[in-house]
Protein backbone atom coordinates (compact mmCIF):
# COMPACT_ATOMS: atom_id res chain seq x y z
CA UNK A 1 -2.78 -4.69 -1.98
CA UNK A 2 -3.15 -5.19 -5.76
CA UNK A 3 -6.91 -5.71 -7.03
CA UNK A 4 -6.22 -9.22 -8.06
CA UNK A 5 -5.24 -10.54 -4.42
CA UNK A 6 -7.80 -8.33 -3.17
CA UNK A 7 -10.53 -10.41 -5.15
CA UNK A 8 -9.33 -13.88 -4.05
CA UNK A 9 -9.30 -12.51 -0.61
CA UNK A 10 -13.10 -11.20 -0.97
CA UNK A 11 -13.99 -15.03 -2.37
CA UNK A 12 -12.05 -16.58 0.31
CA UNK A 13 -14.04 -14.44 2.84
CA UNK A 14 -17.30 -15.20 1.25
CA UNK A 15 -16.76 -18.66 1.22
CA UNK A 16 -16.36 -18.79 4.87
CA UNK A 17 -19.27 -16.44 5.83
CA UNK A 18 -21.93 -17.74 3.53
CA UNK A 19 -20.04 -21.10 1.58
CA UNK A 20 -23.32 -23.07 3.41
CA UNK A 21 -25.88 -20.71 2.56
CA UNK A 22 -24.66 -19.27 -1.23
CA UNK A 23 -22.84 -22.17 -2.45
CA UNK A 24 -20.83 -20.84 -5.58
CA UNK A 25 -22.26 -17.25 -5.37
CA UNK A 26 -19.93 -16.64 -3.14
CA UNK A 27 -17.46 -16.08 -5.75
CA UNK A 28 -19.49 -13.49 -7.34
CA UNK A 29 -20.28 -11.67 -4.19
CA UNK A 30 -16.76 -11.85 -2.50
CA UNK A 31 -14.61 -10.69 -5.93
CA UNK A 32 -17.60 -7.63 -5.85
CA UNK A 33 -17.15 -6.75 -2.74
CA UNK A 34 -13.69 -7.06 -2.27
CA UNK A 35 -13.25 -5.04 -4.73
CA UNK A 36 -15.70 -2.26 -3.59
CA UNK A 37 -13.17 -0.30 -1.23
CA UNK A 38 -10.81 0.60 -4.09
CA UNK A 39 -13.63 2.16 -6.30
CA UNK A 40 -12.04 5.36 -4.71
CA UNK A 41 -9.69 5.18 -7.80
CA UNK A 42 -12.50 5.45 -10.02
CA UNK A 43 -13.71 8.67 -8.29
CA UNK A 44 -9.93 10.27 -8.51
CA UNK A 45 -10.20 9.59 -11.95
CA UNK A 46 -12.81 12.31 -11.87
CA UNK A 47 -10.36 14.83 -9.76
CA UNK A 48 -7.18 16.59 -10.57
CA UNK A 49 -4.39 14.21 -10.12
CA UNK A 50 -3.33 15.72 -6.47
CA UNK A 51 -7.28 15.27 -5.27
CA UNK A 52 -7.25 12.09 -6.95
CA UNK A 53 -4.13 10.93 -4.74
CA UNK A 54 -5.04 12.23 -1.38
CA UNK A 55 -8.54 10.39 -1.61
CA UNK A 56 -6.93 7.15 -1.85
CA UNK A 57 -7.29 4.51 0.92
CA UNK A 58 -9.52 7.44 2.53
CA UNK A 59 -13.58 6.93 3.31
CA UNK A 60 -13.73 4.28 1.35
CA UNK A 61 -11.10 2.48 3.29
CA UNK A 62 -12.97 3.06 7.01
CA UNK A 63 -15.00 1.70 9.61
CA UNK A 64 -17.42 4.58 8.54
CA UNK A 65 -17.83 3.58 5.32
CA UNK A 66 -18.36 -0.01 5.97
CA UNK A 67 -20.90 0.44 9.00
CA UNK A 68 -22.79 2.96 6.32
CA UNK A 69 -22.65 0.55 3.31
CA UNK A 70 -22.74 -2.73 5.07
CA UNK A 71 -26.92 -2.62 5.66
CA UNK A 72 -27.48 -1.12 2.07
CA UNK A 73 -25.79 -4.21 0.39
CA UNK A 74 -27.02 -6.66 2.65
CA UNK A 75 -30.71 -5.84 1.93
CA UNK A 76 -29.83 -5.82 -1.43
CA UNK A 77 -28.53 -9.31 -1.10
CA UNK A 78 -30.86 -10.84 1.20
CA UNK A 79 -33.48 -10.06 -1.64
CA UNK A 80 -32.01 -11.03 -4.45
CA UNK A 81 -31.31 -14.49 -2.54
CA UNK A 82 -34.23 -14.12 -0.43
CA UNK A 83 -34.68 -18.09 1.31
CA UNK A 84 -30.90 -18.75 1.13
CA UNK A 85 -29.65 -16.08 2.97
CA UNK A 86 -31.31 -12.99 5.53
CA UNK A 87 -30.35 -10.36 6.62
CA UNK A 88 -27.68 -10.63 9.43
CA UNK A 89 -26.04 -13.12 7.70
CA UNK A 90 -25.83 -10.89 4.62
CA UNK A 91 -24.58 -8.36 6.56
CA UNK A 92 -21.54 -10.33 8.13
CA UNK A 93 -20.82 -11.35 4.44
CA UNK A 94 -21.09 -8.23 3.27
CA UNK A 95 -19.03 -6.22 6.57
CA UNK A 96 -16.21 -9.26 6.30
CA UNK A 97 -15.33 -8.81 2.71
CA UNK A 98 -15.08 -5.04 2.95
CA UNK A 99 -12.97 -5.14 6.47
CA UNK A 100 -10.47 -7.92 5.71
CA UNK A 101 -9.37 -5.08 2.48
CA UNK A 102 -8.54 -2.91 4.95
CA UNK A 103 -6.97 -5.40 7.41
CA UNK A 104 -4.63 -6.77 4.45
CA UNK A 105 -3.99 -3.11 2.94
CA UNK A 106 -2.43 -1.81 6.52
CA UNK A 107 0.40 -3.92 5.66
CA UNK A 108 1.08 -1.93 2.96
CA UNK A 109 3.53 1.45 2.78
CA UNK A 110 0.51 3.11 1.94
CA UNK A 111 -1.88 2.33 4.38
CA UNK A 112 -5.42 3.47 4.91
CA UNK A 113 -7.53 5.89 7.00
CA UNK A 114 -9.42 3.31 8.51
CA UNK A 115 -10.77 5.66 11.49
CA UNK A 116 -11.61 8.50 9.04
CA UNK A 117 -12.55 10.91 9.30
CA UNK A 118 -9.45 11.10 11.20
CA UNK A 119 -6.36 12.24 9.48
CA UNK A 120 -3.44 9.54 10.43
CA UNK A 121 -3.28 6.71 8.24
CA UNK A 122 -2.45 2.75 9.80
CA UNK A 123 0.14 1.48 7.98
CA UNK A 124 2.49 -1.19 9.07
CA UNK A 125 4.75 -1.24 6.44
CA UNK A 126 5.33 -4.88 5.68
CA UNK A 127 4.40 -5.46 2.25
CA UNK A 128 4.58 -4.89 -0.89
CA UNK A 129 1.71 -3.46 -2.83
CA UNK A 130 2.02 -6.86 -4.95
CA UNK A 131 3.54 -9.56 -3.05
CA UNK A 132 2.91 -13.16 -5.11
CA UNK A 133 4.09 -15.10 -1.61
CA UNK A 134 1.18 -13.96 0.20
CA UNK A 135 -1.02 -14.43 -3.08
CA UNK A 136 -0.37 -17.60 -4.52
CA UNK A 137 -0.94 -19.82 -1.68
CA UNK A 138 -4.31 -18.37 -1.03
CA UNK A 139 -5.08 -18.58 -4.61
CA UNK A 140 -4.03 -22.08 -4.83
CA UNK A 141 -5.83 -22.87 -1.70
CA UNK A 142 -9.12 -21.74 -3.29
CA UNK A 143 -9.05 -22.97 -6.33
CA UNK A 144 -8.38 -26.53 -4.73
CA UNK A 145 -11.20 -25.75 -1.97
CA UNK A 146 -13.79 -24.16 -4.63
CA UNK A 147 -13.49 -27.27 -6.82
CA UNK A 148 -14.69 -29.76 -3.77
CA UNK A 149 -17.95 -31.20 -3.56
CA UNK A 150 -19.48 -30.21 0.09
CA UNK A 151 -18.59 -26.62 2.29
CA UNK A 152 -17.01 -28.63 4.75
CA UNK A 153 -14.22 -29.37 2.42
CA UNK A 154 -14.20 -26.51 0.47
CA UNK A 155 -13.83 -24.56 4.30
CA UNK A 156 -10.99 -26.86 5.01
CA UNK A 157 -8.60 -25.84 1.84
CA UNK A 158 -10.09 -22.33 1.77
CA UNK A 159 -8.90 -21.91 5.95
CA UNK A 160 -5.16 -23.10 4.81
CA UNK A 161 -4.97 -20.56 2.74
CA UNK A 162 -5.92 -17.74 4.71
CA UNK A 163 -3.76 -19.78 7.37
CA UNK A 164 -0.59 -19.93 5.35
CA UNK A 165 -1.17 -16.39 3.85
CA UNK A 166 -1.54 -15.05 7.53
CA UNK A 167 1.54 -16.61 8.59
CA UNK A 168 3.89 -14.99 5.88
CA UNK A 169 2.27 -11.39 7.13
CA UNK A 170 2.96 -12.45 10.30
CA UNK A 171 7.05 -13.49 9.01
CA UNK A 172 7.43 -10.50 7.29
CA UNK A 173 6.46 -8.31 10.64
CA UNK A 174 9.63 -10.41 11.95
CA UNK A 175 11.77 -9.28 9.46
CA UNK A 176 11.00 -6.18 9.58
CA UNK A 177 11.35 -5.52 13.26
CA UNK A 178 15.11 -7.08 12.06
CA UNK A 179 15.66 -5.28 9.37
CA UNK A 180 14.83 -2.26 11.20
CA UNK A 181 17.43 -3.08 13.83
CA UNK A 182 20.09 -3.39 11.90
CA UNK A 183 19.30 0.25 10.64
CA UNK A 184 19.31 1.81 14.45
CA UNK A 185 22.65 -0.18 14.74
CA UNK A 186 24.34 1.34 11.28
CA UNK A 187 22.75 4.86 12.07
CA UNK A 188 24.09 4.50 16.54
CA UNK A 189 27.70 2.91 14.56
CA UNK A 190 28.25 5.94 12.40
CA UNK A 191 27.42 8.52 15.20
CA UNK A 192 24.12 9.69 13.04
CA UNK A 193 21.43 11.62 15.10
CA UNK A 194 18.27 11.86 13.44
CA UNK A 195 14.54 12.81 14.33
CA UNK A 196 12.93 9.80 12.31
CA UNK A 197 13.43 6.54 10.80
CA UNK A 198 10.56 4.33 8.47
CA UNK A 199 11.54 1.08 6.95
CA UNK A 200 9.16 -0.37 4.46
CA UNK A 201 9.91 -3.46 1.63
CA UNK A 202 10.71 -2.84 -1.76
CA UNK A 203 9.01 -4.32 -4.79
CA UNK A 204 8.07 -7.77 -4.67
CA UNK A 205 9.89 -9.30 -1.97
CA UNK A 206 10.50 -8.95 1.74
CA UNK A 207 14.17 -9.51 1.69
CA UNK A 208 15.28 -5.89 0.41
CA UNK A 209 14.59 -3.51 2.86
CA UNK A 210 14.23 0.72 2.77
CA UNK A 211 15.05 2.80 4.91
CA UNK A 212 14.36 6.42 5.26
CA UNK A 213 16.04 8.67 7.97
CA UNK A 214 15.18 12.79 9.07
CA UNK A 215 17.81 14.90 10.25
CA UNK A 216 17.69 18.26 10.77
CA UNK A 217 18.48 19.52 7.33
CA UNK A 218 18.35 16.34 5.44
CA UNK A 219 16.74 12.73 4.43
CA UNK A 220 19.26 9.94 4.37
CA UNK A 221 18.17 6.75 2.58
CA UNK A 222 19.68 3.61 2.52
CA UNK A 223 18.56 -0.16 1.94
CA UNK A 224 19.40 -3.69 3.68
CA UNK A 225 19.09 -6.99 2.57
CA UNK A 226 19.02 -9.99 4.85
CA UNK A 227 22.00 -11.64 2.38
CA UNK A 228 23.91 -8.56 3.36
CA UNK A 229 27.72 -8.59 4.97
CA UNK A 230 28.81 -5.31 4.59
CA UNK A 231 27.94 -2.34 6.49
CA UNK A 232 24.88 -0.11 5.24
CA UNK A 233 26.01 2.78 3.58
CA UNK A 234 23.22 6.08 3.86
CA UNK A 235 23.06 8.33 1.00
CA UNK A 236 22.30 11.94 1.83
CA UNK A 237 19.13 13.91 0.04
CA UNK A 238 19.26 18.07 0.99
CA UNK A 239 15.94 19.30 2.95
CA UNK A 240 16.01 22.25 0.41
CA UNK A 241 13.57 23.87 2.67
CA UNK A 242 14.20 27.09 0.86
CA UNK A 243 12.66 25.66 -2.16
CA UNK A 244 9.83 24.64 -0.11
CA UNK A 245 9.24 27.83 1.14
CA UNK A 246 8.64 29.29 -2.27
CA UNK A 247 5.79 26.75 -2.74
CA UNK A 248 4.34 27.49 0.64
CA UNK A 249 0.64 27.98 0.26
CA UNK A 250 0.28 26.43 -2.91
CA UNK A 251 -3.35 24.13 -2.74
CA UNK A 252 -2.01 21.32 -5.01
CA UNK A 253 1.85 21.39 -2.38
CA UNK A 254 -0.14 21.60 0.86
CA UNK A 255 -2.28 18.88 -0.12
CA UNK A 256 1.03 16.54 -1.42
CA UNK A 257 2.82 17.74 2.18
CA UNK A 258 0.05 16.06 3.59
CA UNK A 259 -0.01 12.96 1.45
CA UNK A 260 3.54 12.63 2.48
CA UNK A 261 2.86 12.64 5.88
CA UNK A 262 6.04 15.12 5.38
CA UNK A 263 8.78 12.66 3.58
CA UNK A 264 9.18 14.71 0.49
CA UNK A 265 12.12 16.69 -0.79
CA UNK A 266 11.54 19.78 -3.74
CA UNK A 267 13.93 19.65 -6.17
CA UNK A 268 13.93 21.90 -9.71
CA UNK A 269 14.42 21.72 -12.59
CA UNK A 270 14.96 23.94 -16.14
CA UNK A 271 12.83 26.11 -13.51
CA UNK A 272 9.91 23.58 -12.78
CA UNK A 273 9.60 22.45 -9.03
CA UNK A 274 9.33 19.39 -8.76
CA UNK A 275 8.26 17.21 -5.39
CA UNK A 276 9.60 14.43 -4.98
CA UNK A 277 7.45 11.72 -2.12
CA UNK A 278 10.54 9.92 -0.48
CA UNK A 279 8.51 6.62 0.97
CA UNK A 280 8.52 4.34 -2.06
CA UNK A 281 11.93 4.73 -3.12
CA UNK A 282 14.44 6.04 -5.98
CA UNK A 283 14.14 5.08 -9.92
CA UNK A 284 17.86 6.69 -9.90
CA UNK A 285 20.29 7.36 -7.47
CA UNK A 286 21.68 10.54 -8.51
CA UNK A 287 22.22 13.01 -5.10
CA UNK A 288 22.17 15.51 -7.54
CA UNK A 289 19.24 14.49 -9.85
CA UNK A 290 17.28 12.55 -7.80
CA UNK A 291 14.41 10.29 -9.81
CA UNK A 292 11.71 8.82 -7.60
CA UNK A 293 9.37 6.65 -8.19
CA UNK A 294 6.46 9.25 -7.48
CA UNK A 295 7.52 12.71 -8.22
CA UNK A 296 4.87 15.87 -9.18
CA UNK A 297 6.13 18.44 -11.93
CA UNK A 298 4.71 22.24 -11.43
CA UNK A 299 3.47 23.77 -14.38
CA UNK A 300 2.00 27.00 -14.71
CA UNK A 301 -1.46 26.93 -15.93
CA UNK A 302 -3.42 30.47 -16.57
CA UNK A 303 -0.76 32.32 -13.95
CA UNK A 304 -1.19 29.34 -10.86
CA UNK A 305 0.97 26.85 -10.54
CA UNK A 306 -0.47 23.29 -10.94
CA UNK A 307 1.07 19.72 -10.34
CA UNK A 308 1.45 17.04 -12.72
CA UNK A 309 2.59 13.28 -11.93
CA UNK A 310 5.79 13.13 -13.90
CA UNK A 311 4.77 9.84 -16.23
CA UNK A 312 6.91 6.59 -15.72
CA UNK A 313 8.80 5.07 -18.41
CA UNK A 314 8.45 1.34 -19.38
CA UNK A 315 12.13 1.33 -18.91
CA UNK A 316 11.85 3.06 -15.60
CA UNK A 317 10.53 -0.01 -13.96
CA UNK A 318 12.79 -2.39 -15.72
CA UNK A 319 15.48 -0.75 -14.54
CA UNK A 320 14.16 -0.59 -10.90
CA UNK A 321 13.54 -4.30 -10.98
CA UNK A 322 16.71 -5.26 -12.33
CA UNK A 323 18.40 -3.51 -9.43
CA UNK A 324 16.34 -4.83 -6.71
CA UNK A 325 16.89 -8.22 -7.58
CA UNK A 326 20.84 -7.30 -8.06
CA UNK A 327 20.64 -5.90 -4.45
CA UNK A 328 18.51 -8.80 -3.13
CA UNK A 329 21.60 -10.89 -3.37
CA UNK A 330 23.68 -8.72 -0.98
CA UNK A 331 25.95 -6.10 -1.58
């Protein structure tokens, strides 16, 4: 999730750990530490921009890291508020606020490698990386809570909104499991075979859903939205695995393959390869000129060939918005 919801998740989860013993510290300690896990961007910023993408969600996003950091912080804390708060109890503030990241972030498309330093990554696929209806009633919820006078109340209003914010997770798992039945049905109506099928939200909304589909030689993607009433309609992407094959071995490719977890398509250019990640969907829907929302350019540099993030346009995103909430209505 974004940083922002990540922070009022952090104080929310300091407020119940330690709302007795830390009274309004909490919201210093729980928008800290809920912030902690995504300090990985800060280190990518330090990497090429491939590196800098694969570490994402990574160590800092596991068990690992949290049973490694969890006893550092806590003594830290247990000093600084020594007679308020010891030890153990710092360290269930401390381990809650870094877990419940993780927990909200496998919704995501993205996920995280929460048993690094194993490869696969958890992700559920239910939400948006910024979804204001899972936000705004937790932030509400704590702001009402933080503002009462005793822990007893401010537990009460801070609980509802974890409660309510829990529930709309738990709703958009629902629709999802729909959504992606109604893709199985489209793909078993139009006599499509295929080896894979991933259906994730897009921007801002569970309501549009995307789907993305391996066949043998190509990637057919197609969306749903629950105001639909016509049939869904796939649109066909080539494998190009020949163009693949001439990046084979490439450090900066093998390491995107991998990001991918394989749902890519290379595509060129005015002689620049470009690949294209297929999981968070198109900024244009041209077969032949495909523009997706994260997409690498290869440029030579000093005879190797080195990937760039192609840069987004302001209008890019406008446009992309503008069509989702077009689609939303139904097609």
């Amino acid at each position: 999730m974004d940083s922002f919801t990540q922070i009022v998740l952090g104080i929310a989860t300091a407020e119940l750990c330690a709302g007795k013993k830390l009274q309004r510290k909490t919201i210093l300690y729980g928008a800290i530490l809920g912030t902690i896990p995504d300090l990985d961007v800060l280190v990518g910023m330090f990497l090429n921009p491939v590196n800098g993408v694969a570490i994402h969600r990574g160590l800092s996003h596991s068990l690992l890291f949290f049973g490694l950091l969890s006893p550092i912080l806590s003594w830290f804390i247990s000093k600084i508020e020594q007679g308020k708060i010891n030890f153990r109890s710092a360290t269930f503030l401390v381990f809650w606020c870094l877990f419940t990241h993780v927990l909200l972030d496998m919704f995501t498309s993205w996920g995280t490698q929460i048993f690094w330093p194993l490869p696969d990554r958890i992700a559920f696929k239910t939400v948006f990386v910024i979804d204001p209806l899972y936000t705004l009633p937790l932030l509400i919820c704590l702001i009402i809570g933080l503002r009462k006078p005793t822990f007893a109340l401010r537990k009460k209003y801070v609980l509802r909104g974890i409660y309510i914010s829990s529930f709309y997770l738990l709703v958009t798992c629902g629709l999802k499991l729909y959504a992606l039945q109604q893709f199985k049905n489209a793909l078993q109506e139009q006599h499509i075979t295929y080896d894979d099928l991933i259906v994730k939200p897009t921007a801002f909304n569970c309501i549009l859903w995307n789907a993305n589909v391996a066949t043998k030689e190509a990637y057919l993607l197609a969306d749903y939205s629950l105001f639909d009433s016509k049939p869904i309609t796939f649109e066909r992407y080539e494998k190009n695995n020949a163009l693949s094959q001439q990046l084979t071995g490439n450090p900066d490719f093998e390491t995107l393959k991998k990001v991918s977890e394989g749902w890519f398509i290379v595509t060129q250019k005015d002689n620049d390869y470009y690949f294209n990640d297929l999981r968070f969907g198109l900024l244009t829907k041209d077969p032949k000129q495909p523009q997706f929302a994260f997409s690498y350019v290869f440029k030579d540099e000093n005879g190797e060939l080195k990937a760039q993030e192609v840069p987004k346009q302001k209008r890019d995103g406008k446009a992309l918005m503008l069509g989702i909430l077009n689609r939303i209505k139904g097609n």
